[in-house]
C-alpha atoms as a PDB file:
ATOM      1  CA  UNK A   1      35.022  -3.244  -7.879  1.00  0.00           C
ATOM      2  CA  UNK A   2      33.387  -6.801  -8.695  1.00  0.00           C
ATOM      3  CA  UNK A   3      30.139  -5.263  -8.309  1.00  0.00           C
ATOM      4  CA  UNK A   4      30.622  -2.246 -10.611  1.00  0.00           C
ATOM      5  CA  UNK A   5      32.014  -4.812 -13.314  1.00  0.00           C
ATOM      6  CA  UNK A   6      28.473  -6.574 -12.921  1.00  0.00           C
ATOM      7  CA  UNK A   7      26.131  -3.835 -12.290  1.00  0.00           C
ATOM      8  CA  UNK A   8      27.430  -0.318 -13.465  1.00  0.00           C
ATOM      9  CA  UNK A   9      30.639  -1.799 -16.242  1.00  0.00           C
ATOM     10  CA  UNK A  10      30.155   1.946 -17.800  1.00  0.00           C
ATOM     11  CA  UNK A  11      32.216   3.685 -14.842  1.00  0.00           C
ATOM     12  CA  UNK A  12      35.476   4.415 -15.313  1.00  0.00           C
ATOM     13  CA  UNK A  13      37.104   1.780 -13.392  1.00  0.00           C
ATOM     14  CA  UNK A  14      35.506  -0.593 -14.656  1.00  0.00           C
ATOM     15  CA  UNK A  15      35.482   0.732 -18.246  1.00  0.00           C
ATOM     16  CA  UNK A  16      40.095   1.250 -17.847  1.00  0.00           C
ATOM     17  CA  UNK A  17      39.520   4.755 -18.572  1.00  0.00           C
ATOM     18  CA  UNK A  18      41.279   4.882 -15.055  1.00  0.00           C
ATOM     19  CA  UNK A  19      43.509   2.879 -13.093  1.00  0.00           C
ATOM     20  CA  UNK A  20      42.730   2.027  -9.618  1.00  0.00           C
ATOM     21  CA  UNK A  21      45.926   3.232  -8.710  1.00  0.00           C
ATOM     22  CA  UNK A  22      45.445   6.744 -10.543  1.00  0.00           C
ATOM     23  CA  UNK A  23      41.661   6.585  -9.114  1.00  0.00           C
ATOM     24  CA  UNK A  24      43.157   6.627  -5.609  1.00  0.00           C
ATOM     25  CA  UNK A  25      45.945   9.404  -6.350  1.00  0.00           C
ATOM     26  CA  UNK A  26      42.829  11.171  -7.726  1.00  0.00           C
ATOM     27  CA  UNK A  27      40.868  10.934  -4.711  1.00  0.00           C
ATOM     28  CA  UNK A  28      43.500  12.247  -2.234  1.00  0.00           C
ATOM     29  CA  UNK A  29      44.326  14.902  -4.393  1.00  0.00           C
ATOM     30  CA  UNK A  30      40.877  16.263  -4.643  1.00  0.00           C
ATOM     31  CA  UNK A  31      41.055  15.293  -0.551  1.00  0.00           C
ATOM     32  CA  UNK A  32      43.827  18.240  -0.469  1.00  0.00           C
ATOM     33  CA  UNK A  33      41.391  20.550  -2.307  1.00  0.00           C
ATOM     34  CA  UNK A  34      38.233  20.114  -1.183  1.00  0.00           C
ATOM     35  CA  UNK A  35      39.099  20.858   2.572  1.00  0.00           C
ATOM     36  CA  UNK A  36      40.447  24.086   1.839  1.00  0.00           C
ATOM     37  CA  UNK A  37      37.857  25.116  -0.130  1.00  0.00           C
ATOM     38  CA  UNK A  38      35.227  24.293   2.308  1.00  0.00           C
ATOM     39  CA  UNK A  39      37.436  26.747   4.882  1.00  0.00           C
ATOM     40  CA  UNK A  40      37.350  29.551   2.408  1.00  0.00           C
ATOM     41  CA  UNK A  41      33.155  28.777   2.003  1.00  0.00           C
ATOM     42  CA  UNK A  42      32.836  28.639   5.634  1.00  0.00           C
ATOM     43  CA  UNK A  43      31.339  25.053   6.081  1.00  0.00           C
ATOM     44  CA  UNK A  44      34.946  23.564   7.137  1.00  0.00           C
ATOM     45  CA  UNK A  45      33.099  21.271   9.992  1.00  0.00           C
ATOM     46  CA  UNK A  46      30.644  20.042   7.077  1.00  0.00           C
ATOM     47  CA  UNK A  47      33.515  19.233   4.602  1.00  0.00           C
ATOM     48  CA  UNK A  48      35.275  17.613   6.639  1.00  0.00           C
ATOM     49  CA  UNK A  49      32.827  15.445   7.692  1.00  0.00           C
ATOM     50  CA  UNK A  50      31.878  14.446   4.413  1.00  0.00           C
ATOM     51  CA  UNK A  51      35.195  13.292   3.439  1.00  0.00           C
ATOM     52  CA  UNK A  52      36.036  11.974   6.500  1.00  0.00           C
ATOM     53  CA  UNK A  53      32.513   9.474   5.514  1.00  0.00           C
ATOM     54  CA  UNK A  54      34.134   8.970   2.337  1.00  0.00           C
ATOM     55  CA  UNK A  55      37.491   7.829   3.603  1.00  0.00           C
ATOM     56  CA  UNK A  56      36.068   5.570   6.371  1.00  0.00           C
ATOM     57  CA  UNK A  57      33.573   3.982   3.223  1.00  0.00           C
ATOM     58  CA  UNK A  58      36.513   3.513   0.938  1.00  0.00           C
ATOM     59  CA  UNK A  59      40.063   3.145   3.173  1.00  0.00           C
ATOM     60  CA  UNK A  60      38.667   1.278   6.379  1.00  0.00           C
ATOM     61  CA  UNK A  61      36.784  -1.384   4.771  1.00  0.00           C
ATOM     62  CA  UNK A  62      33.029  -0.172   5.841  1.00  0.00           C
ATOM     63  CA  UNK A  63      31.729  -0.375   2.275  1.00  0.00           C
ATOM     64  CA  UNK A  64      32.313  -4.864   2.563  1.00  0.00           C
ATOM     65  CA  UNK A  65      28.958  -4.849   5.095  1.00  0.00           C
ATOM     66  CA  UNK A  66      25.667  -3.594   3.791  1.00  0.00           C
ATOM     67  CA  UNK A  67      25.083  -2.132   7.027  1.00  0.00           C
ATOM     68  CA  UNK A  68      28.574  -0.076   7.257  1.00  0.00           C
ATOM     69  CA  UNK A  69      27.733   0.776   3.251  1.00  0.00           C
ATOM     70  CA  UNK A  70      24.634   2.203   4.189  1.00  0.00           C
ATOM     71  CA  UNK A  71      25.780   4.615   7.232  1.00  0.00           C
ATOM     72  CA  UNK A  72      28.843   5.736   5.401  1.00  0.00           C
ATOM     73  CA  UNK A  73      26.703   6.774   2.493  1.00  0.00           C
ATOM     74  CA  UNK A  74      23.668   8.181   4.435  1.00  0.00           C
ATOM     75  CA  UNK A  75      26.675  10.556   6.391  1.00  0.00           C
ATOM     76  CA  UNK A  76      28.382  11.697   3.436  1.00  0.00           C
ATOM     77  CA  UNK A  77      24.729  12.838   1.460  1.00  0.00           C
ATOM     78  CA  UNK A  78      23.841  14.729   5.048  1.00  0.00           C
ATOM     79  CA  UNK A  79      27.085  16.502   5.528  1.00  0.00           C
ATOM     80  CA  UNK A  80      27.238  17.197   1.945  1.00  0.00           C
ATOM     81  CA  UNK A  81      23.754  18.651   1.945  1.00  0.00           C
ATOM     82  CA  UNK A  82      24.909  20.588   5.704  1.00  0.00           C
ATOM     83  CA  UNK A  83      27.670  22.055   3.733  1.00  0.00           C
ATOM     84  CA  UNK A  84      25.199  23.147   0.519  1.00  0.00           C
ATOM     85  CA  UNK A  85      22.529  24.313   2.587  1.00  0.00           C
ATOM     86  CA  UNK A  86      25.017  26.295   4.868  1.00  0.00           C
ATOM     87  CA  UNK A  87      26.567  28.101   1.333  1.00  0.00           C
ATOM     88  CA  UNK A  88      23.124  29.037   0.346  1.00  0.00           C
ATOM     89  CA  UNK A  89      22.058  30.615   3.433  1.00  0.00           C
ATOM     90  CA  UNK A  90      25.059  33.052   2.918  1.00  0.00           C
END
């Protein structure tokens, strides 16, 4: 959060549009959404991927070491683009 005060103080954190407390209800209900909805698209193994990335960056601590920040990122982008590619291809 220290760093998107410095670097990025337009997001909404940052900015109190949003609490972090309401960001993180936000996130796990959109969690509750998105996994169904990747079912019902047929890319359930890419969706869940992808937020499983997102959780390990943001609940388990990765994102504190540049090298964990880097991995966690560089899986969520490729299962997210799995997932896309897969929906196209339909």
């Amino acid at each position: 959060m220290n760093e998107d005060q410095a670097n990025k103080p337009y997001r909404p954190i940052p900015s109190k549009l949003i609490s972090v407390s309401n960001a993180r209800i936000l996130r796990w209900a959109i969690l509750f959404v998105t996994v169904p909805l990747s079912a019902h698209l047929g890319v359930l193994r890419a969706g869940t991927a992808a937020s499983l990335s997102t959780l390990t960056h943001n609940e388990l601590g990765i994102h504190q070491h540049w090298l964990g920040k880097i991995v966690a990122n560089v899986a969520m982008y490729c299962f997210a683009e799995m997932g896309a590619t897969a929906i196209m291809g339909k």
